[in-house]
PDB file of N, CA and C in Angstrom:
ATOM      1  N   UNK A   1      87.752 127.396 218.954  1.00  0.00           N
ATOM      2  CA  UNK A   1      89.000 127.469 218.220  1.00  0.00           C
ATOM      3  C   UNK A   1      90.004 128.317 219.000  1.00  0.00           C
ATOM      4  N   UNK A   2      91.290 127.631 218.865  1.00  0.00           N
ATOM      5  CA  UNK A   2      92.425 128.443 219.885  1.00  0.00           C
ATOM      6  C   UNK A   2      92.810 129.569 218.545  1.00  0.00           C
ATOM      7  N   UNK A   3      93.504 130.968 219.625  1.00  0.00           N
ATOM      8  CA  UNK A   3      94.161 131.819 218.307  1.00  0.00           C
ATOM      9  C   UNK A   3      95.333 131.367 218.674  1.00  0.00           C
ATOM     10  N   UNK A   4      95.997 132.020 217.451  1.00  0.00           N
ATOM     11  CA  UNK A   4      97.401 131.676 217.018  1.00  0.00           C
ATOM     12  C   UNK A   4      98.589 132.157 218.706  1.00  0.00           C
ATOM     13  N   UNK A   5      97.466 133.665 219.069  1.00  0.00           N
ATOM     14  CA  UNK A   5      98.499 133.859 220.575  1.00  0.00           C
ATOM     15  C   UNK A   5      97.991 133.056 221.715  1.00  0.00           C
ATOM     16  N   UNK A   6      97.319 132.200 221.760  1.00  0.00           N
ATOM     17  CA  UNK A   6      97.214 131.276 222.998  1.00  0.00           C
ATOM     18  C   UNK A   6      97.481 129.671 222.571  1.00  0.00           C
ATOM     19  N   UNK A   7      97.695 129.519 221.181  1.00  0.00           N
ATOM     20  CA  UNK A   7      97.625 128.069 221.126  1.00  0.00           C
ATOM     21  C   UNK A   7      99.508 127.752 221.637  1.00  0.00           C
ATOM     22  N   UNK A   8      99.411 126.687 221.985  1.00  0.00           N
ATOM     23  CA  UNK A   8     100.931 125.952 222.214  1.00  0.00           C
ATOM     24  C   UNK A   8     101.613 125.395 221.148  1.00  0.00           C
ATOM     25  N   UNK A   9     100.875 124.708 219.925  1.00  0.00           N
ATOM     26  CA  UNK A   9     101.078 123.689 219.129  1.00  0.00           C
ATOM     27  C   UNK A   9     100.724 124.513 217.825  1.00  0.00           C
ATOM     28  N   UNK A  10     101.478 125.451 217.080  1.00  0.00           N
ATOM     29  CA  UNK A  10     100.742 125.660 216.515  1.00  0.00           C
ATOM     30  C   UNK A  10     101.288 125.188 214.787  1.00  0.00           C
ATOM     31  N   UNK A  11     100.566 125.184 213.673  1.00  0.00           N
ATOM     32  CA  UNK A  11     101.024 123.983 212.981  1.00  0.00           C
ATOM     33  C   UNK A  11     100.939 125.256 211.751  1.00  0.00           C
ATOM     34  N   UNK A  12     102.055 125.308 210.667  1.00  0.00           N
ATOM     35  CA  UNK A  12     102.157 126.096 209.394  1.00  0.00           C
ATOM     36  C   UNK A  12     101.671 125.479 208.323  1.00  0.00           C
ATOM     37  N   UNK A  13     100.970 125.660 207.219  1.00  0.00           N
ATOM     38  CA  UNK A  13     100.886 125.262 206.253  1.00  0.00           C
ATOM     39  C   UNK A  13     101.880 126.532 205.069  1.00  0.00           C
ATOM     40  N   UNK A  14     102.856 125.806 204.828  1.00  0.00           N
ATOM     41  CA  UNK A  14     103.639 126.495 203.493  1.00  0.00           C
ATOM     42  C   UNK A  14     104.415 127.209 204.448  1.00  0.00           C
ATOM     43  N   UNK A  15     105.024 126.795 205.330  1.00  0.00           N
ATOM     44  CA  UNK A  15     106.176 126.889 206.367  1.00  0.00           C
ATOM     45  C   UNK A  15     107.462 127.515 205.994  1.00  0.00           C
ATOM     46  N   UNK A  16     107.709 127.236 204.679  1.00  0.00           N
ATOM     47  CA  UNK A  16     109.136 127.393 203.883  1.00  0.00           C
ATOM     48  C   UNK A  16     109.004 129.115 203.696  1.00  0.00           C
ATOM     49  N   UNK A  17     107.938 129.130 203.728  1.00  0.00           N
ATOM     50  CA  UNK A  17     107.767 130.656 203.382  1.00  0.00           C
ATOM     51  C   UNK A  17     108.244 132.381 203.710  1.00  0.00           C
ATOM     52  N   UNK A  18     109.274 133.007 203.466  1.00  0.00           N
ATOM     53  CA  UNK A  18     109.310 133.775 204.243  1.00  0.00           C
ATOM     54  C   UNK A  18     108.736 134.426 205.582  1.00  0.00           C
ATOM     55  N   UNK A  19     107.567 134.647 205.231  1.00  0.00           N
ATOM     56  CA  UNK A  19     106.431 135.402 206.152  1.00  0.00           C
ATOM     57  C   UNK A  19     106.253 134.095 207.462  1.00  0.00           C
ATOM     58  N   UNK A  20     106.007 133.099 206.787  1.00  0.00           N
ATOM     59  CA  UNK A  20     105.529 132.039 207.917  1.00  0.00           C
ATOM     60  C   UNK A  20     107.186 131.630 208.418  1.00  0.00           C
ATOM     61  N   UNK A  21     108.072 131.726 208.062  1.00  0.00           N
ATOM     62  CA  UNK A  21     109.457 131.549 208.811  1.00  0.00           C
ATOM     63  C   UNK A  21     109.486 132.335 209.579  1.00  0.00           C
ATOM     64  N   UNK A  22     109.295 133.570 209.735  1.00  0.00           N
ATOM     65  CA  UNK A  22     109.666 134.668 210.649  1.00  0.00           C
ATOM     66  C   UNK A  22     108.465 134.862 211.704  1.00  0.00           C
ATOM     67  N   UNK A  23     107.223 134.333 211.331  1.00  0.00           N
ATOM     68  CA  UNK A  23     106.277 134.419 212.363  1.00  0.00           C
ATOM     69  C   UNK A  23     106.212 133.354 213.670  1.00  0.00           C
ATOM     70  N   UNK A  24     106.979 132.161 212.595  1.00  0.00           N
ATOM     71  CA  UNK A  24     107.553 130.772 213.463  1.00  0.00           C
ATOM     72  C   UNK A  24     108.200 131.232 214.203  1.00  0.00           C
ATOM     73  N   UNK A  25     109.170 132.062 213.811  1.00  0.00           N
ATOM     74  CA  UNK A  25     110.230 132.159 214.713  1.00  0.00           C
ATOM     75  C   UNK A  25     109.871 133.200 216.012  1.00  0.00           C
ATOM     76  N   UNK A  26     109.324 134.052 215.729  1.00  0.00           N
ATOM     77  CA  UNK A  26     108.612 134.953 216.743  1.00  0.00           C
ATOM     78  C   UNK A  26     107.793 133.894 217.690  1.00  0.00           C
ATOM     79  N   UNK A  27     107.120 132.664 217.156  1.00  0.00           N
ATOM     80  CA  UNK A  27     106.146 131.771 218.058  1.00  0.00           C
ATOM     81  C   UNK A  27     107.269 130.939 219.100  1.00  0.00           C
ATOM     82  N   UNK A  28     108.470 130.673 218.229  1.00  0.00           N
ATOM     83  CA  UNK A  28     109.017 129.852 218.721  1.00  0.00           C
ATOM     84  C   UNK A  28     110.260 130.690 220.223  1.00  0.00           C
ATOM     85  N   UNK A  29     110.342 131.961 220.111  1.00  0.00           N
ATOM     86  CA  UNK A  29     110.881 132.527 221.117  1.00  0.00           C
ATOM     87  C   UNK A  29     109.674 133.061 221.878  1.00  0.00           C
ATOM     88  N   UNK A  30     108.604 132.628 221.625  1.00  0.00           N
ATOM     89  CA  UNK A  30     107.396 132.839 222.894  1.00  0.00           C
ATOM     90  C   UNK A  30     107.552 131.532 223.626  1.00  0.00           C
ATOM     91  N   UNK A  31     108.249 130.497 223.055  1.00  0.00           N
ATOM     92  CA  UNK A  31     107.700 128.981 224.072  1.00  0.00           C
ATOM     93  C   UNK A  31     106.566 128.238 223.147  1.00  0.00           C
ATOM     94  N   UNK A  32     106.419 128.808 222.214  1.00  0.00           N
ATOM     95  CA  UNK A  32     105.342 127.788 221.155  1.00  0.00           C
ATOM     96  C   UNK A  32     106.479 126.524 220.556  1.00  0.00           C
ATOM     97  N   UNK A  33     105.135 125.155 220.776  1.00  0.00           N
ATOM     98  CA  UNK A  33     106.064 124.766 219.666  1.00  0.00           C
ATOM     99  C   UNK A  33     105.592 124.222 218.147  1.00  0.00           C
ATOM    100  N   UNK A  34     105.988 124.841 217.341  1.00  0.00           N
ATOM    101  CA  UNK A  34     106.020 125.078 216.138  1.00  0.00           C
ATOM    102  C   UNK A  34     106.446 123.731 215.169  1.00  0.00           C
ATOM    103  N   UNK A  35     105.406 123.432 214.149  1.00  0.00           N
ATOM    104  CA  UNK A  35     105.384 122.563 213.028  1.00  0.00           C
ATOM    105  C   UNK A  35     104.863 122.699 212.176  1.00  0.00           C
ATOM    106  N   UNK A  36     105.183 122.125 210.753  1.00  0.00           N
ATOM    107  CA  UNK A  36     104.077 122.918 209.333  1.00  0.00           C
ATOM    108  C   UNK A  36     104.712 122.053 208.494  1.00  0.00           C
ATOM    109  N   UNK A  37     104.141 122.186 207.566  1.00  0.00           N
ATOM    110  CA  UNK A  37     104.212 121.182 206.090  1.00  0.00           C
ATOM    111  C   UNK A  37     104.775 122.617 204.943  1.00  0.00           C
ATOM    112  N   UNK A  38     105.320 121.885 203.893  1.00  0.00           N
ATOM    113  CA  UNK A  38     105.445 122.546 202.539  1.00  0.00           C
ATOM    114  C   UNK A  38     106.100 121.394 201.661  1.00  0.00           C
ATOM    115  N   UNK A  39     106.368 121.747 200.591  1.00  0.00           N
ATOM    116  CA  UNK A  39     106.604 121.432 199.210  1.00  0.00           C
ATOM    117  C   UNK A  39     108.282 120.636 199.784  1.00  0.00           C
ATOM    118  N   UNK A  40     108.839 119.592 198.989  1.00  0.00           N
ATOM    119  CA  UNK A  40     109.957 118.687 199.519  1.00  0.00           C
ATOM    120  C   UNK A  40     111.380 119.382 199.255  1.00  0.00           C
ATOM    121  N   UNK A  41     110.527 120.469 198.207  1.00  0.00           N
ATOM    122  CA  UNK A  41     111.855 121.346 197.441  1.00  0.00           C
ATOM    123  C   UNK A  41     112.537 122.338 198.420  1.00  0.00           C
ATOM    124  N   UNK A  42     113.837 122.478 198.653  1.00  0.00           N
ATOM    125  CA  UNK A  42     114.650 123.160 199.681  1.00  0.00           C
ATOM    126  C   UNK A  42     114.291 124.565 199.664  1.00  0.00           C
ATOM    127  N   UNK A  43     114.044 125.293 200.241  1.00  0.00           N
ATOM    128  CA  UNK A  43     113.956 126.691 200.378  1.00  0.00           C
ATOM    129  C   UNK A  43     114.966 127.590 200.792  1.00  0.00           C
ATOM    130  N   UNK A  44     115.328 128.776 200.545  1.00  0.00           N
ATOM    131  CA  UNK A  44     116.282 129.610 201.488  1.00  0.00           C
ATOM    132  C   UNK A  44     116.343 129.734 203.098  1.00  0.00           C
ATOM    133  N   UNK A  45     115.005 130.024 203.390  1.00  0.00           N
ATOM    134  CA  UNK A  45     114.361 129.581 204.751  1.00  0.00           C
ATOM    135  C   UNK A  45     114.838 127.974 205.724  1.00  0.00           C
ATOM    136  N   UNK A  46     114.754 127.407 204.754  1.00  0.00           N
ATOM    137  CA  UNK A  46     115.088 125.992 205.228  1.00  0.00           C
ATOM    138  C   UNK A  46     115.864 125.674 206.908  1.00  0.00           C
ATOM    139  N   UNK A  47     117.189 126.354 206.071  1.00  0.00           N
ATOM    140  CA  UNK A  47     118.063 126.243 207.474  1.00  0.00           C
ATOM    141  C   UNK A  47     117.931 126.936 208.772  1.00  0.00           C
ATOM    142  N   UNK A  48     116.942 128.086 208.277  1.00  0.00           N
ATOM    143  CA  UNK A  48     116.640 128.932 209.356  1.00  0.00           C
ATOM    144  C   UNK A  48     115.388 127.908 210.482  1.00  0.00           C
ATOM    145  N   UNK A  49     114.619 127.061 209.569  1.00  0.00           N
ATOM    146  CA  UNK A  49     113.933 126.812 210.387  1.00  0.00           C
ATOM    147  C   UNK A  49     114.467 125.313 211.107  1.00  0.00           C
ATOM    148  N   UNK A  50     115.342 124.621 210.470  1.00  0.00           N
ATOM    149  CA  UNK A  50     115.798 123.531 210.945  1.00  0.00           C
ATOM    150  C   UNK A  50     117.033 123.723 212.188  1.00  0.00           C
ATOM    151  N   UNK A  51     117.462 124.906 212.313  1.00  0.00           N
ATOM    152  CA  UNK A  51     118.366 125.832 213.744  1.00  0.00           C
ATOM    153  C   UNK A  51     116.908 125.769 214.376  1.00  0.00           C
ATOM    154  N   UNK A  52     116.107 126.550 214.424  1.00  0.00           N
ATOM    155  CA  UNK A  52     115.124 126.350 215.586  1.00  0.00           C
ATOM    156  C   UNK A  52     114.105 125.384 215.495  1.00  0.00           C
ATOM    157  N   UNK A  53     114.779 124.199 215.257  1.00  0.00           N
ATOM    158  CA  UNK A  53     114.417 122.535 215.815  1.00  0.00           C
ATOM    159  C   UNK A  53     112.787 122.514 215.464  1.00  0.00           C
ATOM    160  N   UNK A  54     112.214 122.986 214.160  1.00  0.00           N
ATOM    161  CA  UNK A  54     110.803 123.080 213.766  1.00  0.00           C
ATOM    162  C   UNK A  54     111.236 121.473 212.893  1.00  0.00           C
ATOM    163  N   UNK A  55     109.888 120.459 213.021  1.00  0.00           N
ATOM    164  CA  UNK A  55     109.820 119.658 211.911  1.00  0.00           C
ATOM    165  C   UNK A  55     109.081 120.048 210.688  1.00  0.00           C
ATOM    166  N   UNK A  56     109.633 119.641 209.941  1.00  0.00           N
ATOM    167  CA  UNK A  56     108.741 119.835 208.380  1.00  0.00           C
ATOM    168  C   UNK A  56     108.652 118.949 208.042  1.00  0.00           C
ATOM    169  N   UNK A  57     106.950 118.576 207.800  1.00  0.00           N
ATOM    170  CA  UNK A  57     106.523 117.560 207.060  1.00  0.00           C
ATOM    171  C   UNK A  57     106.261 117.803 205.330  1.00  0.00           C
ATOM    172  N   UNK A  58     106.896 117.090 204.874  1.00  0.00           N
ATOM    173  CA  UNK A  58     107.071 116.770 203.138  1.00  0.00           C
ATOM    174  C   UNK A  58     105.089 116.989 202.701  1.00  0.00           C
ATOM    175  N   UNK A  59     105.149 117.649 201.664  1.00  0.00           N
ATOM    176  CA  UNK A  59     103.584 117.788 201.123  1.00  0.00           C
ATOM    177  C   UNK A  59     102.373 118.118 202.002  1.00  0.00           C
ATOM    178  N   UNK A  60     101.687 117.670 201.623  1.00  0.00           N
ATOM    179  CA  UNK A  60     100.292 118.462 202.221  1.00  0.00           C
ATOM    180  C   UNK A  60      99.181 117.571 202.075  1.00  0.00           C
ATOM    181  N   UNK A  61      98.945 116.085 202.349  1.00  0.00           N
ATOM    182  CA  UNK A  61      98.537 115.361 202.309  1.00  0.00           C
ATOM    183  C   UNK A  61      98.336 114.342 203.453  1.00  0.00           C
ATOM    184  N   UNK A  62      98.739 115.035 204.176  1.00  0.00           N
ATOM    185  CA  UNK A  62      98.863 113.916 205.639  1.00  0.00           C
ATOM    186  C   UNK A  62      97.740 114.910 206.553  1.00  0.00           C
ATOM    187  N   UNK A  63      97.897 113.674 207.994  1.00  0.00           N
ATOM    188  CA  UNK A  63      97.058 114.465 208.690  1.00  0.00           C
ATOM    189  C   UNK A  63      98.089 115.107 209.614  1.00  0.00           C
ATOM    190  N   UNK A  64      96.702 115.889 210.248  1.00  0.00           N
ATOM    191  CA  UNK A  64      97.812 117.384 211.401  1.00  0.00           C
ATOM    192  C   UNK A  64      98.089 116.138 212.669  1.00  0.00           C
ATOM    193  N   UNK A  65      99.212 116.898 213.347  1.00  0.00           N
ATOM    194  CA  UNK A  65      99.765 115.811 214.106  1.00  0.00           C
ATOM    195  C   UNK A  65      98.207 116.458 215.614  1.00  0.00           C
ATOM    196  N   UNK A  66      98.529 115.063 216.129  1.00  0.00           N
ATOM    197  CA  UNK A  66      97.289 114.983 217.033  1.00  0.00           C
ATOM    198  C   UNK A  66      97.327 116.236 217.900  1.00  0.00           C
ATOM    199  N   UNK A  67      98.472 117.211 218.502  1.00  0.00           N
ATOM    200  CA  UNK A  67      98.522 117.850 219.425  1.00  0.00           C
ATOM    201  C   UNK A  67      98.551 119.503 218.870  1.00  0.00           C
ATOM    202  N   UNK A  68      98.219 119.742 217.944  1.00  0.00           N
ATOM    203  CA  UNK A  68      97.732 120.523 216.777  1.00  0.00           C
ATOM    204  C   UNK A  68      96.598 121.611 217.129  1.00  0.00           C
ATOM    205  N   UNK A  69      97.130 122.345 217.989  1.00  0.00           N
ATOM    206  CA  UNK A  69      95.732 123.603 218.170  1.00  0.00           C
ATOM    207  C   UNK A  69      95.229 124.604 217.068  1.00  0.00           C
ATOM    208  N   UNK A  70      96.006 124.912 216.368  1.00  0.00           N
ATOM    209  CA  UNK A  70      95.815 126.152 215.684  1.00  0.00           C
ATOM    210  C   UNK A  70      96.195 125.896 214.567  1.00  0.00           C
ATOM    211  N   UNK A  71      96.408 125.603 213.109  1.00  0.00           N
ATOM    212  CA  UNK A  71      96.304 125.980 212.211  1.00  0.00           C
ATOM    213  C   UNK A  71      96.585 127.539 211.394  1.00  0.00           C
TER     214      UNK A  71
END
């Protein structure tokens, strides 16, 4: 299993989240690149994470995208 400081790809679950917005964003000025799922409902966070070009996938029912190290 990769950790969160060596993986490249690393994927959020509940992304919208304060805590996981700001840790994104710390991943994402290392050169990570950053993706995660949450709920379809808009968050405050939202725009913060859609400026640093993160996708968000709608719900939590799909699979992790193939290039997906870390969790």
């Amino acid at each position: 299993m990769t950790s969160l400081l060596t993986a490249q790809h690393p994927y959020f679950v509940g992304i919208k989240g304060v805590a996981q917005t700001a840790l994104a964003a710390c991943l994402i000025a290392a050169g990570k690149v950053v993706r995660g799922c949450d709920v379809a409902e808009e968050f405050v966070t939202q725009p913060q994470l859609v400026r640093l070009g993160i996708t968000i996938d709608d719900g939590f029912s799909h699979s992790l995208p193939k290039n997906t190290d870390c969790v």
